[in-house]
N, C-alpha and C. Protein backbone atom coordinates (compact mmCIF):
# COMPACT_ATOMS: atom_id res chain seq x y z
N UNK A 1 -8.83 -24.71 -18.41
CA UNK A 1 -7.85 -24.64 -17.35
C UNK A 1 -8.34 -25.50 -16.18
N UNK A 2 -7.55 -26.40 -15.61
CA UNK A 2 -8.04 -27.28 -14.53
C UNK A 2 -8.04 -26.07 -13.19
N UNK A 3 -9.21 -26.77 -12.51
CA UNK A 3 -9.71 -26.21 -11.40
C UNK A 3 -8.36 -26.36 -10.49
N UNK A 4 -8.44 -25.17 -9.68
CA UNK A 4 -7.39 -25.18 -8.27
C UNK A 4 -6.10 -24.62 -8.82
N UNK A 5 -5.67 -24.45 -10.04
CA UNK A 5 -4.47 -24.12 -10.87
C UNK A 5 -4.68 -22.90 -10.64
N UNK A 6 -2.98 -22.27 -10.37
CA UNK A 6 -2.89 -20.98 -9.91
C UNK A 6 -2.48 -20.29 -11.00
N UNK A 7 -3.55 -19.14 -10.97
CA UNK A 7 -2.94 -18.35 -11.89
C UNK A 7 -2.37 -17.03 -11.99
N UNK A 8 -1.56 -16.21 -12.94
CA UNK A 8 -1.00 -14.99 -12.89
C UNK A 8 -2.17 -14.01 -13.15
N UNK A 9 -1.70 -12.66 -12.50
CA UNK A 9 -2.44 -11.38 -12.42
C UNK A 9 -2.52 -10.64 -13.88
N UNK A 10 -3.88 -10.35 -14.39
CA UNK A 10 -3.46 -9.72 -15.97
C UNK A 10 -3.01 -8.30 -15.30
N UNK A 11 -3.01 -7.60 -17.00
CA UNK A 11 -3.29 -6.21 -16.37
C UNK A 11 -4.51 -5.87 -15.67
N UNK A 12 -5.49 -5.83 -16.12
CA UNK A 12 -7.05 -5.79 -15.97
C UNK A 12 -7.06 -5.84 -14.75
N UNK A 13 -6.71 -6.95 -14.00
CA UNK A 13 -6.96 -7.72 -12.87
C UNK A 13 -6.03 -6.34 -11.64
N UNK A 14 -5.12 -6.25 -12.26
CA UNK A 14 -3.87 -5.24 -11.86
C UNK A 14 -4.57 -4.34 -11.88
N UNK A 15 -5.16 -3.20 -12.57
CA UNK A 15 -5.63 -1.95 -12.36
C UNK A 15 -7.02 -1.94 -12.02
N UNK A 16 -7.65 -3.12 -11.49
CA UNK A 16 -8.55 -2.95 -10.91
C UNK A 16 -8.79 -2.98 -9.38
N UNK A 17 -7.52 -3.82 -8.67
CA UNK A 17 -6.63 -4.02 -7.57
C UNK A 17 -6.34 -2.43 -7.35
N UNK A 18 -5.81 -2.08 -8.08
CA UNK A 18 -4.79 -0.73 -8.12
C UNK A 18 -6.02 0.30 -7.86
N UNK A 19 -6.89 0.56 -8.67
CA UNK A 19 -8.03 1.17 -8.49
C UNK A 19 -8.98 1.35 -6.99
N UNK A 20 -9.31 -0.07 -6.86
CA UNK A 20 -9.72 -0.30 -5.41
C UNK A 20 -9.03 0.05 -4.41
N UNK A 21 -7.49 0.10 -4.38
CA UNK A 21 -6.97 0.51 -3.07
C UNK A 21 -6.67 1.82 -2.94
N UNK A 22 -6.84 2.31 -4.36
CA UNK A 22 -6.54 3.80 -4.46
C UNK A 22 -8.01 4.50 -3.63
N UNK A 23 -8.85 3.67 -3.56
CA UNK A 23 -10.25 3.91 -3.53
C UNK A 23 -10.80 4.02 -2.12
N UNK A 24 -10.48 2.82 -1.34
CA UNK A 24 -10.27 2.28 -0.10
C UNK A 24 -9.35 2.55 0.85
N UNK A 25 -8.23 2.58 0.35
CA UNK A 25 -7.16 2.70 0.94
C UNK A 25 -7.13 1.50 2.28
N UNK A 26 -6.86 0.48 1.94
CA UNK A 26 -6.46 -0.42 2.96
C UNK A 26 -4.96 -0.63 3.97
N UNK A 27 -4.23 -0.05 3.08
CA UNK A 27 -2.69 -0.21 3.16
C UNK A 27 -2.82 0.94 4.13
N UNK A 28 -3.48 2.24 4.56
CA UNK A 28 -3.63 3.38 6.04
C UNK A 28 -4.26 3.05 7.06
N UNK A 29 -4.80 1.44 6.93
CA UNK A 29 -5.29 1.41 7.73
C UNK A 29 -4.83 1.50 9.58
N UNK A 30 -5.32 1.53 10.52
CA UNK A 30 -4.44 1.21 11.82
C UNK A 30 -3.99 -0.15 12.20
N UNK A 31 -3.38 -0.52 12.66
CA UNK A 31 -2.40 -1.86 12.73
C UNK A 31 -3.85 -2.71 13.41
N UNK A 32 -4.07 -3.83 12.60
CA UNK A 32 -5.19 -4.60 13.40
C UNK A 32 -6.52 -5.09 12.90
N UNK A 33 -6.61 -3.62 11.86
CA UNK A 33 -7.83 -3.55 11.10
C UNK A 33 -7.36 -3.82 9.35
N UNK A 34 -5.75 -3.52 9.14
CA UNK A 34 -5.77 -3.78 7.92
C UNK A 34 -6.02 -4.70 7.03
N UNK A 35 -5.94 -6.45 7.30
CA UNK A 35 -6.21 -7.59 6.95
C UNK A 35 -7.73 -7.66 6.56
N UNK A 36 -8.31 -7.09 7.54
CA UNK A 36 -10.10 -7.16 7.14
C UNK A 36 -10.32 -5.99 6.30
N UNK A 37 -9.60 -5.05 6.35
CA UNK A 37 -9.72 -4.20 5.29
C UNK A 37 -9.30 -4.47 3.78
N UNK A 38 -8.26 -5.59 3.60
CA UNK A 38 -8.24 -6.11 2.38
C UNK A 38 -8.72 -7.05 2.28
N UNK A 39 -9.22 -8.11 3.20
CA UNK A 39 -10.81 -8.77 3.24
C UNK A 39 -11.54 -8.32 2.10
N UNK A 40 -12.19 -7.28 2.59
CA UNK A 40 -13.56 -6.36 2.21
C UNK A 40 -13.23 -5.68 0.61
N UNK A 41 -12.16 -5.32 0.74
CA UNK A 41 -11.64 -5.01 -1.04
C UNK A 41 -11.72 -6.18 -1.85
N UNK A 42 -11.03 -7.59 -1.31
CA UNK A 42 -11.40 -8.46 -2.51
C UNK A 42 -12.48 -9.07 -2.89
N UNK A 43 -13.76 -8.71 -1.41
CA UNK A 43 -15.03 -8.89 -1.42
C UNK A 43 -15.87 -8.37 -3.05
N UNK A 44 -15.26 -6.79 -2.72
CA UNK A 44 -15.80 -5.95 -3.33
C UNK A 44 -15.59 -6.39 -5.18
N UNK A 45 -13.97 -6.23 -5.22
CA UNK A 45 -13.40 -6.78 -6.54
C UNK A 45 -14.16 -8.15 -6.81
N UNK A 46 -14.05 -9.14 -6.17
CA UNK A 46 -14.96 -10.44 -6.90
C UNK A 46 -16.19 -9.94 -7.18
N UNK A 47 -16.97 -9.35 -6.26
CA UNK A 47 -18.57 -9.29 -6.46
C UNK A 47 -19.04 -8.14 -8.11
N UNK A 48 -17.90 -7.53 -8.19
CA UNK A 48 -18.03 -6.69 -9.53
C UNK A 48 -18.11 -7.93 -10.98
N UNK A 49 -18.91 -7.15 -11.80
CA UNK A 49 -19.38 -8.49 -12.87
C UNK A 49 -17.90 -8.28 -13.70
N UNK A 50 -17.10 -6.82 -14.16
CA UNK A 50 -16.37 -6.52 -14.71
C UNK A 50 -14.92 -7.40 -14.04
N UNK A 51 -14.81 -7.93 -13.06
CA UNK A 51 -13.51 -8.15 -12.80
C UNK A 51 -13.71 -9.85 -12.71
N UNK A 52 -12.23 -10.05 -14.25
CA UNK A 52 -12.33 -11.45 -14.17
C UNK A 52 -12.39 -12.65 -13.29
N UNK A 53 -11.41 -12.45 -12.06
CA UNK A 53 -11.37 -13.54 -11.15
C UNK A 53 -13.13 -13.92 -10.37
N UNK A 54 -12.98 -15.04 -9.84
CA UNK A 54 -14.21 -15.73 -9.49
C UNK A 54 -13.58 -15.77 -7.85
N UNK A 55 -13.26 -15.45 -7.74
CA UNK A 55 -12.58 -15.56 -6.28
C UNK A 55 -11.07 -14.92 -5.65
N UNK A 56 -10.92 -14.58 -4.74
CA UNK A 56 -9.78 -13.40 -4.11
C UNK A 56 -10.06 -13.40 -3.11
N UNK A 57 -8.72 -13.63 -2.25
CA UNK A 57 -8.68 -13.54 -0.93
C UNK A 57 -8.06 -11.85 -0.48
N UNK A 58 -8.23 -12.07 0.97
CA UNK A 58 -7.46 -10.63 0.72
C UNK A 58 -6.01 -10.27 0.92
N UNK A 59 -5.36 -11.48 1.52
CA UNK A 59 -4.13 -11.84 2.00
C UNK A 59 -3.69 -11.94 0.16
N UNK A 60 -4.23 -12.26 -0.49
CA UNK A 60 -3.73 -12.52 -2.36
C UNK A 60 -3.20 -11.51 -2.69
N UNK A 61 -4.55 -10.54 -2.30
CA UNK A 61 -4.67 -9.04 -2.88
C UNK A 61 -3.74 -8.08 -2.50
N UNK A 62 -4.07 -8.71 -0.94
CA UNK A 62 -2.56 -7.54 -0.10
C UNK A 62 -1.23 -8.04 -0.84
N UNK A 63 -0.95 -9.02 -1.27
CA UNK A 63 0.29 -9.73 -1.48
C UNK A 63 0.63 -9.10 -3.23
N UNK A 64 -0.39 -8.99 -3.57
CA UNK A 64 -0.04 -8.43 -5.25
C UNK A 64 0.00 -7.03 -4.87
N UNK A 65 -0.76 -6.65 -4.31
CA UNK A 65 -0.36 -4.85 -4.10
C UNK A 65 0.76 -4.40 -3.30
N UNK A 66 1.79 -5.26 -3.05
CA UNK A 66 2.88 -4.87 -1.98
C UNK A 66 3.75 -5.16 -3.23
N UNK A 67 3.55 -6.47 -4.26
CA UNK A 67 4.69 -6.75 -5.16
C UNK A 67 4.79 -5.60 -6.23
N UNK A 68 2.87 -4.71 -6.49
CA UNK A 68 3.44 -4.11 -7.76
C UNK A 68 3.60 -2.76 -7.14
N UNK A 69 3.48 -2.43 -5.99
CA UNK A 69 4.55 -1.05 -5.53
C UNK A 69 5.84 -1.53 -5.21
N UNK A 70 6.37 -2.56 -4.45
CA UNK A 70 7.82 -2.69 -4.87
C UNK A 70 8.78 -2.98 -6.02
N UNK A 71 7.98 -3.53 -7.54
CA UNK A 71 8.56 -2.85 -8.77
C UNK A 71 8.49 -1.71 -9.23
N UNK A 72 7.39 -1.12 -8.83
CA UNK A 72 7.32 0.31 -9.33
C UNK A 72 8.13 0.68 -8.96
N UNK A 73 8.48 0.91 -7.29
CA UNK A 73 9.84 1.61 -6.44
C UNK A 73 10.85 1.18 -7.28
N UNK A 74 10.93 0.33 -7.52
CA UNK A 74 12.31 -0.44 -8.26
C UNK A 74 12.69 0.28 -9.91
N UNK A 75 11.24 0.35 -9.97
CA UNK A 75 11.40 1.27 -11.75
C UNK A 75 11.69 2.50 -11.67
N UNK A 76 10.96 2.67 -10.68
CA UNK A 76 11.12 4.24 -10.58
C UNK A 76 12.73 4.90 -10.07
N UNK A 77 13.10 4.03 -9.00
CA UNK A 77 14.61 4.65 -9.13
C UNK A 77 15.74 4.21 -10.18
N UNK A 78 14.94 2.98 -10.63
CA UNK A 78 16.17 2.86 -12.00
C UNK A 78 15.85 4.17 -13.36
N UNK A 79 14.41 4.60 -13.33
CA UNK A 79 14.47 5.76 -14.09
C UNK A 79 15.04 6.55 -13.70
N UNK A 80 15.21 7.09 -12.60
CA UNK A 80 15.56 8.14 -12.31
C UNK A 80 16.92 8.55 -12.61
N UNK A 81 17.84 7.20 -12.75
CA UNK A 81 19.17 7.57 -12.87
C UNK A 81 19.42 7.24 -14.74
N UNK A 82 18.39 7.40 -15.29
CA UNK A 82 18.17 7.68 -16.49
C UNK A 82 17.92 9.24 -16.86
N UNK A 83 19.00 9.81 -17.55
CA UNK A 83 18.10 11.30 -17.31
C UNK A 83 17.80 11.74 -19.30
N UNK A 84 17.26 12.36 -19.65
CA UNK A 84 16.75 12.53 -20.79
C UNK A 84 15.48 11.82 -20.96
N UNK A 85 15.66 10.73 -20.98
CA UNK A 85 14.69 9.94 -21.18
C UNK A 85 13.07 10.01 -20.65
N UNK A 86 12.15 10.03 -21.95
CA UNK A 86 11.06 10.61 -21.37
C UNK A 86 10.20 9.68 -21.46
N UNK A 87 9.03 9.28 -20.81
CA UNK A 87 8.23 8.11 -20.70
C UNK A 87 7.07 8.38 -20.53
N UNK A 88 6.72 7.04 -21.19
CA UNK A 88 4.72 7.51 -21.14
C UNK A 88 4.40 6.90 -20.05
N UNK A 89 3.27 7.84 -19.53
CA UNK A 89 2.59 7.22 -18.03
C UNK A 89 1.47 6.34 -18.68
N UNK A 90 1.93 5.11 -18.03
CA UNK A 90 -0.16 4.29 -18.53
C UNK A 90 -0.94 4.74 -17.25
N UNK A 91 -1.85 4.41 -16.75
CA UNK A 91 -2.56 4.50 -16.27
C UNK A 91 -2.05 3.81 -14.63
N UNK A 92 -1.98 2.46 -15.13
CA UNK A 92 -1.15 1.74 -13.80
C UNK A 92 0.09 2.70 -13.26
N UNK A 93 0.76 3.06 -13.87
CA UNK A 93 2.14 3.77 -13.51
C UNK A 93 1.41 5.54 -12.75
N UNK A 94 0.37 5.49 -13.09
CA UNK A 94 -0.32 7.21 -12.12
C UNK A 94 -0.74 6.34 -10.99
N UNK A 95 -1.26 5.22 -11.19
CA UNK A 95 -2.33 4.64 -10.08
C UNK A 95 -0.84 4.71 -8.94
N UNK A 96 -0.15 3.85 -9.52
CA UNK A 96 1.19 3.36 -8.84
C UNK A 96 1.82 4.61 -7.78
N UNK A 97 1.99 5.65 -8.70
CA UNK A 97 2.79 6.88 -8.09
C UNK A 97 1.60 7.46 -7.02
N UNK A 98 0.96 8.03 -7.36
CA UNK A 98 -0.17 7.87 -6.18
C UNK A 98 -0.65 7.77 -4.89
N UNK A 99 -0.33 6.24 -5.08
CA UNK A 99 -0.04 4.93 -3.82
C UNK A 99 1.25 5.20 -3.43
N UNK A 100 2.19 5.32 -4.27
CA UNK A 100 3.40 5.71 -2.76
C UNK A 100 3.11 6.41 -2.46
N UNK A 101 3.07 7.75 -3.03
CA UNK A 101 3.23 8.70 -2.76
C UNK A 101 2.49 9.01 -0.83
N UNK A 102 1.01 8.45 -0.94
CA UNK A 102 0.12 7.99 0.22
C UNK A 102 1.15 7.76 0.99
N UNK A 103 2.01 6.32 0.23
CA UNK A 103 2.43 5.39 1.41
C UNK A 103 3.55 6.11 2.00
N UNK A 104 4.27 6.89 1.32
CA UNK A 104 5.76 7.78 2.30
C UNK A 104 4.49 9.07 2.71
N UNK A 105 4.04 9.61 2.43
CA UNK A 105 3.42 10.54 3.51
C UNK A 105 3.04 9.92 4.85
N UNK A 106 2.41 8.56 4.29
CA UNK A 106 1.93 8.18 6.20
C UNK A 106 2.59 7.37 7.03
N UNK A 107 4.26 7.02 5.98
CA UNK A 107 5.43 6.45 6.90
C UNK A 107 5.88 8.04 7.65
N UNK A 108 5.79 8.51 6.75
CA UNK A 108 6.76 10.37 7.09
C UNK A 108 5.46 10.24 8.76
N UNK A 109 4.69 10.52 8.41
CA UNK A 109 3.38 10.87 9.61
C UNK A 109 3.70 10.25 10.87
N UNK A 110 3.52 8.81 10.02
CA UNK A 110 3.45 7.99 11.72
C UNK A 110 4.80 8.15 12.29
N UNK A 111 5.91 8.26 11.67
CA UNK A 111 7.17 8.51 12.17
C UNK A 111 7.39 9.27 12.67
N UNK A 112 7.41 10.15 12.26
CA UNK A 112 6.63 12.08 13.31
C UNK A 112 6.10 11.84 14.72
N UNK A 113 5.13 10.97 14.32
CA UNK A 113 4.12 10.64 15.70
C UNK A 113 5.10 10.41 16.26
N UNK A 114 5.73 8.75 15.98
CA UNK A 114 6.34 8.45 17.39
C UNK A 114 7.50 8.99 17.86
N UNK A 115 8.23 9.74 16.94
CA UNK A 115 9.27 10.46 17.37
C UNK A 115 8.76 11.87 18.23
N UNK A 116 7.45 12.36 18.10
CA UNK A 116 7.05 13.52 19.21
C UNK A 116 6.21 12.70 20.42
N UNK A 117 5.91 11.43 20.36
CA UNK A 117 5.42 10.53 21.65
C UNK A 117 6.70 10.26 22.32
N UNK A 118 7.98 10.04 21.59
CA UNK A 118 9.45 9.69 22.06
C UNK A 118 9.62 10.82 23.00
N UNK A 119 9.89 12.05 22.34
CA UNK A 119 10.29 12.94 23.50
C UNK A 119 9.62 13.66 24.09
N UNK A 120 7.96 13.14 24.14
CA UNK A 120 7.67 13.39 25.29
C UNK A 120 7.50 12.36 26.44
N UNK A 121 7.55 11.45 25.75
CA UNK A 121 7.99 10.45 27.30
C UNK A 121 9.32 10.68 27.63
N UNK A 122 10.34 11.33 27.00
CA UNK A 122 11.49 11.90 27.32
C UNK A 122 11.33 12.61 28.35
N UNK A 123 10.57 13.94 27.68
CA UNK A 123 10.45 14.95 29.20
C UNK A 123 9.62 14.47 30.32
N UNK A 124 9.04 13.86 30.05
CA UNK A 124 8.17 13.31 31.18
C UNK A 124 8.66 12.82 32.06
N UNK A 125 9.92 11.65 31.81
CA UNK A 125 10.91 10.97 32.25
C UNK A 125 11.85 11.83 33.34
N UNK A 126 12.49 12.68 32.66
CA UNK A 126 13.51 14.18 32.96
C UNK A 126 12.74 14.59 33.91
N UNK A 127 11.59 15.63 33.89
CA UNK A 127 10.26 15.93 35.34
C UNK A 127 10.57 14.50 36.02
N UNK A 128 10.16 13.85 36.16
CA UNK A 128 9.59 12.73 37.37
C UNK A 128 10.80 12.66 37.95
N UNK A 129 12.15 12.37 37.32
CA UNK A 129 13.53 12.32 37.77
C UNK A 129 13.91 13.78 39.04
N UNK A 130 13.34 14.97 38.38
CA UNK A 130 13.65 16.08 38.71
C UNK A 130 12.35 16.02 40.23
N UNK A 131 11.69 15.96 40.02
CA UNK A 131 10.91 16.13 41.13
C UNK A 131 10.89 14.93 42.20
N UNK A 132 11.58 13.79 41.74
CA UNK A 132 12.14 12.93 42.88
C UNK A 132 13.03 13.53 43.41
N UNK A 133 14.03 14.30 43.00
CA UNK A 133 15.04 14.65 43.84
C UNK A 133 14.90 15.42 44.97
C-alpha cells in the first residue's frame, strides 16, 4: 500500500476505539479539555503492539467515534420499529449501547444543570427587580 493513502477503519481497529473510550471516556469530558483528551486515547491506541494502525490522531479518532454512534443511533431506531425480530448483540453493538447510553445521561445532566442555573438567575433577576423598587 503506498505511503500517505488513506485508509478505512477495520473492525479490530473499531472495537478497540470503542473499547478505549468506553475506558476513558473522552466524549464527558468538560468543554476545552476534550480534544486533548482524544489526543491521549489515540496516544494510547497507537502505542499498544495489538492495535494495527501506526499512527492516529485524535481529531481521526474523535471523528470515527461520533460516525459509529451516529449509525448505531440510526440502527437502533430503525430496529426498533421492527418488532419480533430478534438480534444478536456482537460485542461492538454492547460497546455501542453503552456509549449512548453515557452520552443521553450526560446530555439529560448537563441540561438539568443549565435549566436549574436558568431559573436561578431567574429568581435572582425577580429579587434584584423587587428590591429596587
Amino acid at each position: 500500500m503506498a505511503e500517505g493513502r488513506r485508509r478505512n477503519f477495520t473492525d479490530e481497529e473499531d472495537l478497540a476505539l470503542l473499547r478505549q473510550a468506553l475506558g476513558d471516556r473522552p466524549f464527558l469530558q468538560p468543554r476545552g479539555g476534550i480534544l486533548a483528551k482524544w489526543d491521549e486515547l489515540a496516544a494510547t491506541l497507537v502505542a499498544d503492539a495489538s492495535f494495527p494502525r501506526d499512527n492516529l490522531s485524535g481529531k481521526t479518532a474523535s471523528s470515527r467515534f461520533d460516525k459509529l454512534v451516529k449509525a448505531h443511533r440510526e440502527q437502533s431506531a430503525e430496529a426498533a420499529t421492527l418488532s419480533g425480530v430478534s438480534e444478536e448483540e456482537s460485542e461492538k453493538t454492547v460497546l455501542l449501547d453503552e456509549i449512548v447510553a453515557l452520552l443521553d445521561d450526560y446530555a439529560a445532566r448537563t441540561a438539568a444543570a443549565k435549566e436549574t442555573e436558568q431559573r436561578k438567575r431567574e429568581r435572582e433577576e425577580v429579587a434584584s427587580l423587587a428590591a429596587r423598587r
